[in-house]
C-alpha atoms as a PDB file:
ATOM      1  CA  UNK A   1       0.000   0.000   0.000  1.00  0.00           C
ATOM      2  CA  UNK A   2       1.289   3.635  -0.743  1.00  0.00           C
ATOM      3  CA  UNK A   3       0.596   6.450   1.774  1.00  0.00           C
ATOM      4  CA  UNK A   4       1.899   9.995   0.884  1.00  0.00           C
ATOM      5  CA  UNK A   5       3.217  11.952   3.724  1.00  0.00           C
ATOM      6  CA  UNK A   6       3.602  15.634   3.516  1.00  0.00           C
ATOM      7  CA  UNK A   7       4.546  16.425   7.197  1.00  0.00           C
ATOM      8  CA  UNK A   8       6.804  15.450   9.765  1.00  0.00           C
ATOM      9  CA  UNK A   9       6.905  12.140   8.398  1.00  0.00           C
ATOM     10  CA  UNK A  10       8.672  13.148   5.193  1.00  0.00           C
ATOM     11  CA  UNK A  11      11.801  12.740   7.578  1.00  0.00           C
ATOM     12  CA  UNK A  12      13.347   9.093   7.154  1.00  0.00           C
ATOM     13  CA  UNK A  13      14.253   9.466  10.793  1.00  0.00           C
ATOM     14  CA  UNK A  14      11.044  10.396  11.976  1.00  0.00           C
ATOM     15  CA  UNK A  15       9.014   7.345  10.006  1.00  0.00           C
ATOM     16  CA  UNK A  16      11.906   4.824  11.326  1.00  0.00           C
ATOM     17  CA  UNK A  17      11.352   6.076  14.744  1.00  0.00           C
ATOM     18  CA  UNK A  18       7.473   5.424  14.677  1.00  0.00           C
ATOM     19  CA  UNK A  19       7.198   2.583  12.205  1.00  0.00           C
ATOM     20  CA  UNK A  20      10.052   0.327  13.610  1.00  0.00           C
ATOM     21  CA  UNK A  21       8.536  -0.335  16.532  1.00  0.00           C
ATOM     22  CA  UNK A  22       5.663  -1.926  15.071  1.00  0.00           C
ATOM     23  CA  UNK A  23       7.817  -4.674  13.543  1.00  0.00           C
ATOM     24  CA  UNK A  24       6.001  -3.018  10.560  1.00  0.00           C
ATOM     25  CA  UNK A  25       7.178  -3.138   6.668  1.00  0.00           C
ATOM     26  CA  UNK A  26       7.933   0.401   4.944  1.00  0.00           C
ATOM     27  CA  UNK A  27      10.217   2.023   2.383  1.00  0.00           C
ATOM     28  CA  UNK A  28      10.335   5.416   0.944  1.00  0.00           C
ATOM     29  CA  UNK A  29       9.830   4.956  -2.845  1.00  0.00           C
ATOM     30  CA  UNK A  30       9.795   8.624  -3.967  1.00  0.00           C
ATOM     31  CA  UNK A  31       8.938  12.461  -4.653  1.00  0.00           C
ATOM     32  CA  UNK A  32       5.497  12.904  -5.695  1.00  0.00           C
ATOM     33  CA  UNK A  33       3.024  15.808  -5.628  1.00  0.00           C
ATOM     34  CA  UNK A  34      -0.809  15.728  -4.349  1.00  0.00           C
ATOM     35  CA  UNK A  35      -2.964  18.000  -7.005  1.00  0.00           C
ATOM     36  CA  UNK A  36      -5.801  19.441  -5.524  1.00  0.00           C
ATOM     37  CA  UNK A  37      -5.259  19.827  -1.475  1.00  0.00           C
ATOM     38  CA  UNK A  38      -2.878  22.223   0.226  1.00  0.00           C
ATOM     39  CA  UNK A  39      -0.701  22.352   3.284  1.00  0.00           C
ATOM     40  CA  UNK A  40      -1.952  24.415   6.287  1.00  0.00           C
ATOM     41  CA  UNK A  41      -0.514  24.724   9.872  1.00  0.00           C
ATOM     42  CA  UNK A  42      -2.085  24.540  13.323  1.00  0.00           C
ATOM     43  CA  UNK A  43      -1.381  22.242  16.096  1.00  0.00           C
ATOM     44  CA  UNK A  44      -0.241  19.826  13.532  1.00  0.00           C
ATOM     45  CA  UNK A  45       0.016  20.000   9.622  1.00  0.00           C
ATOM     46  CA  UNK A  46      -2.751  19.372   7.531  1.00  0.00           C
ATOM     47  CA  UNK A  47      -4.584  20.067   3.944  1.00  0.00           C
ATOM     48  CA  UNK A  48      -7.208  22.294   2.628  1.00  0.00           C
ATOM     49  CA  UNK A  49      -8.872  22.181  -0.799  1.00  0.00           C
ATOM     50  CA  UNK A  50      -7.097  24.214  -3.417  1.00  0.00           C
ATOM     51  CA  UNK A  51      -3.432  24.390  -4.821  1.00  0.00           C
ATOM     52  CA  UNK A  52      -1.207  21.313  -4.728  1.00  0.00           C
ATOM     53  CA  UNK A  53       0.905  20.159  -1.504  1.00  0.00           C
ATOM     54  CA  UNK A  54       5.147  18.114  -2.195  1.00  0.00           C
ATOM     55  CA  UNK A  55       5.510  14.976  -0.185  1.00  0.00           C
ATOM     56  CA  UNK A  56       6.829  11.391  -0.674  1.00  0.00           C
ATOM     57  CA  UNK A  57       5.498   8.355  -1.434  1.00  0.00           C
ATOM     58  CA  UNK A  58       5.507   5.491   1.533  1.00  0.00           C
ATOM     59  CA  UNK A  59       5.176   2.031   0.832  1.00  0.00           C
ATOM     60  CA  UNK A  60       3.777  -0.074   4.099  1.00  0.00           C
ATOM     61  CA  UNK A  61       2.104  -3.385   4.799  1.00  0.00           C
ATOM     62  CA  UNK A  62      -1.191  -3.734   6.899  1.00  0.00           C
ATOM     63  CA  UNK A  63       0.604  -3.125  10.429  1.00  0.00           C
ATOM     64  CA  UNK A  64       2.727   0.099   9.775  1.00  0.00           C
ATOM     65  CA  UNK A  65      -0.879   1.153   7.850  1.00  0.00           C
ATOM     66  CA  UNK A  66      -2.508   0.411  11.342  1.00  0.00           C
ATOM     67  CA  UNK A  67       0.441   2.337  13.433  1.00  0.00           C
ATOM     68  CA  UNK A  68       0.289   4.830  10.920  1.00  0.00           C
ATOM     69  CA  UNK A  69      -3.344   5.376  12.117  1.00  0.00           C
ATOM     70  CA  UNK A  70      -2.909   5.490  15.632  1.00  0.00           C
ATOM     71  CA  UNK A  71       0.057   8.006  15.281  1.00  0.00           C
ATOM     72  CA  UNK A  72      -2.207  10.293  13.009  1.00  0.00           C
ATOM     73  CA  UNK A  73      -5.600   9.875  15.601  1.00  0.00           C
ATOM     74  CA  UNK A  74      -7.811   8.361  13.085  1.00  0.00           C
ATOM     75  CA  UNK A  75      -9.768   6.568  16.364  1.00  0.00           C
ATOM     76  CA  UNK A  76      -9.944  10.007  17.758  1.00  0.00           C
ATOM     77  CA  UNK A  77     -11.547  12.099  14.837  1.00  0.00           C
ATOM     78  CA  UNK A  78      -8.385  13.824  14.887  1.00  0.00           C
ATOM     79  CA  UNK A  79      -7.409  12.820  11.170  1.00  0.00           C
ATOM     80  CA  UNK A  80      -9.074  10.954   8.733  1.00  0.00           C
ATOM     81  CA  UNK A  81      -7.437   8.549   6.057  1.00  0.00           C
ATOM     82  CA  UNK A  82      -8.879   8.224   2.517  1.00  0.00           C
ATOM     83  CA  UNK A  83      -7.882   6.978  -0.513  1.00  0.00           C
ATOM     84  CA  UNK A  84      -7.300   9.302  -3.767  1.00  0.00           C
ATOM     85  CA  UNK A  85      -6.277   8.325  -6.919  1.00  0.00           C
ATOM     86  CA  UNK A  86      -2.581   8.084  -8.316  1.00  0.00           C
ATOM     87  CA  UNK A  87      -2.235   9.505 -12.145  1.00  0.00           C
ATOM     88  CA  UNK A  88      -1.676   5.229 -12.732  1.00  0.00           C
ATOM     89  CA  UNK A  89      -4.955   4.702 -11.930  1.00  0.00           C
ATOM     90  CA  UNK A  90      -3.662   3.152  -8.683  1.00  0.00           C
ATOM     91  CA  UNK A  91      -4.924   4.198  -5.385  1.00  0.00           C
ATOM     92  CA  UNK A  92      -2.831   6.168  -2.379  1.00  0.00           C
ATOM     93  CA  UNK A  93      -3.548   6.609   1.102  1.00  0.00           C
ATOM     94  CA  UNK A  94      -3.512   9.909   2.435  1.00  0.00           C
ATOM     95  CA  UNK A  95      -4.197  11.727   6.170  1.00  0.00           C
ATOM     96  CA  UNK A  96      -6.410  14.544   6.294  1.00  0.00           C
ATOM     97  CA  UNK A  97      -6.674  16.351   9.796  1.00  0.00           C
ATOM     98  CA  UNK A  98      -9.744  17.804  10.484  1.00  0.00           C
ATOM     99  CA  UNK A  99      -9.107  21.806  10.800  1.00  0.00           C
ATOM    100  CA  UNK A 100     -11.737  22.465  14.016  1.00  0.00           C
ATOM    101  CA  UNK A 101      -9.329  19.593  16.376  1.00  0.00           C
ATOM    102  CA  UNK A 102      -6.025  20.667  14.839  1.00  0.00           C
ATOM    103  CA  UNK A 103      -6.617  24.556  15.378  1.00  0.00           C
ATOM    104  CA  UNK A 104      -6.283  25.569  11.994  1.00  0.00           C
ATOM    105  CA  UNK A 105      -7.501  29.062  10.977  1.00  0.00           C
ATOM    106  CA  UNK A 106      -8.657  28.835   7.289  1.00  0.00           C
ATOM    107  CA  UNK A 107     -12.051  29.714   5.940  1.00  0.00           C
ATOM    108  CA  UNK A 108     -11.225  26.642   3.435  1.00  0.00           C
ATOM    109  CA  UNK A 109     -14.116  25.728   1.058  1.00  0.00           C
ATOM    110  CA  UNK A 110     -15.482  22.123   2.728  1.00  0.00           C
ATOM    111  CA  UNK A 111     -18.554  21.375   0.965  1.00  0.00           C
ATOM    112  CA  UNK A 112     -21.024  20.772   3.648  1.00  0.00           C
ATOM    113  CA  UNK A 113     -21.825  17.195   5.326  1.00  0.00           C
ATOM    114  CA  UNK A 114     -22.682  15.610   9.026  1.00  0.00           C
ATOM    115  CA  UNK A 115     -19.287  14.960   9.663  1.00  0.00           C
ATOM    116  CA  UNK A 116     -15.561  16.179   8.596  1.00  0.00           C
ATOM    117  CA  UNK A 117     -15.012  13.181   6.972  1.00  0.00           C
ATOM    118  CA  UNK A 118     -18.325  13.307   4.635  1.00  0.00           C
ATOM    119  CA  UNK A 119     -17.376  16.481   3.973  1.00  0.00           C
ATOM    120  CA  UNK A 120     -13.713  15.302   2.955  1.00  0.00           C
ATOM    121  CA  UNK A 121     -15.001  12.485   0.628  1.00  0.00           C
ATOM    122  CA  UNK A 122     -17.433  14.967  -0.800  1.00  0.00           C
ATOM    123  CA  UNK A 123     -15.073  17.142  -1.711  1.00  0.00           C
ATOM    124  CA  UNK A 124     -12.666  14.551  -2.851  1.00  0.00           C
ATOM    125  CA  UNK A 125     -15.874  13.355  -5.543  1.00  0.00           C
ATOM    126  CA  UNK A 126     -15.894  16.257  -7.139  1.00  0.00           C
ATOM    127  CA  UNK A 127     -12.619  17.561  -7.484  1.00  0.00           C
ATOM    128  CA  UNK A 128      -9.861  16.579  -9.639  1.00  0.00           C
ATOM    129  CA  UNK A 129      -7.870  15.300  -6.463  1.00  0.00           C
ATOM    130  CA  UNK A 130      -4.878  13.610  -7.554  1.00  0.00           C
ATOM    131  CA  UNK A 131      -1.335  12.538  -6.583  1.00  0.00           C
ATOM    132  CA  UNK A 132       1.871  12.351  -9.255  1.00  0.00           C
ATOM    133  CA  UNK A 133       4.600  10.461  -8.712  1.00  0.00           C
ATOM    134  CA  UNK A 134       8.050  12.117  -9.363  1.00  0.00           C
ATOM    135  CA  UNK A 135      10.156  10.860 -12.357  1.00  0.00           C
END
């Protein structure tokens, strides 16, 4: 499975530090770009709809996917993790932290729904949300 990390976890030494310890697999397998959501900053980083955000490509098996959740607070509502398209046709995992729990000022254009995370995949549907590996 691919995740792309834009954050702290863009740092080799960071991922090792959280993933190792989960006797989980992982490798870094490149640049890429995600079209369509940009960085913000609050308590922790996170994206908005609009403009594009860099980050790298992580490959992981099912338990560093499962630490990567617990490290990101998808139990808590803190983040959510959803799957956009890669321009293969494949599929990549990304974290998107919702902006009320991380603090985030931003008067970003959610499309309206019951929860964050409706209003994530709603917005996801109908934009052109995609991420592009680097040569």
């Amino acid at each position: 499975m691919l995740v792309f990390v834009y954050g702290t976890l863009t740092d080799p030494k960071q991922a090792a530090a959280l993933l190792e310890e989960c006797s989980g697999e992982y490798e870094f397998v490149g640049r890429a770009t995600l079209e369509g959501l940009h960085r913000v900053d609050g308590r922790y980083p996170t994206l908005v709809p609009g403009g594009s955000v860099e980050g790298r490509l992580l490959a992981v098996d099912e338990p560093a996917l499962e630490r990567l959740d617990r490290y990101e607070g998808v139990d808590r509502g803190l983040y959510a993790r959803v799957s956009v398209p890669r321009a293969d046709g494949r599929s990549v995992w990304i974290y998107v932290g919702d902006p009320e729990r991380l603090g985030v000022d931003t008067d970003a254009p959610w499309p309206a729904g019951r929860s964050f995370r409706d209003s994530l995949q709603t917005y996801l549907l109908r934009a052109e949300t995609v991420v592009l590996p680097h040569e």
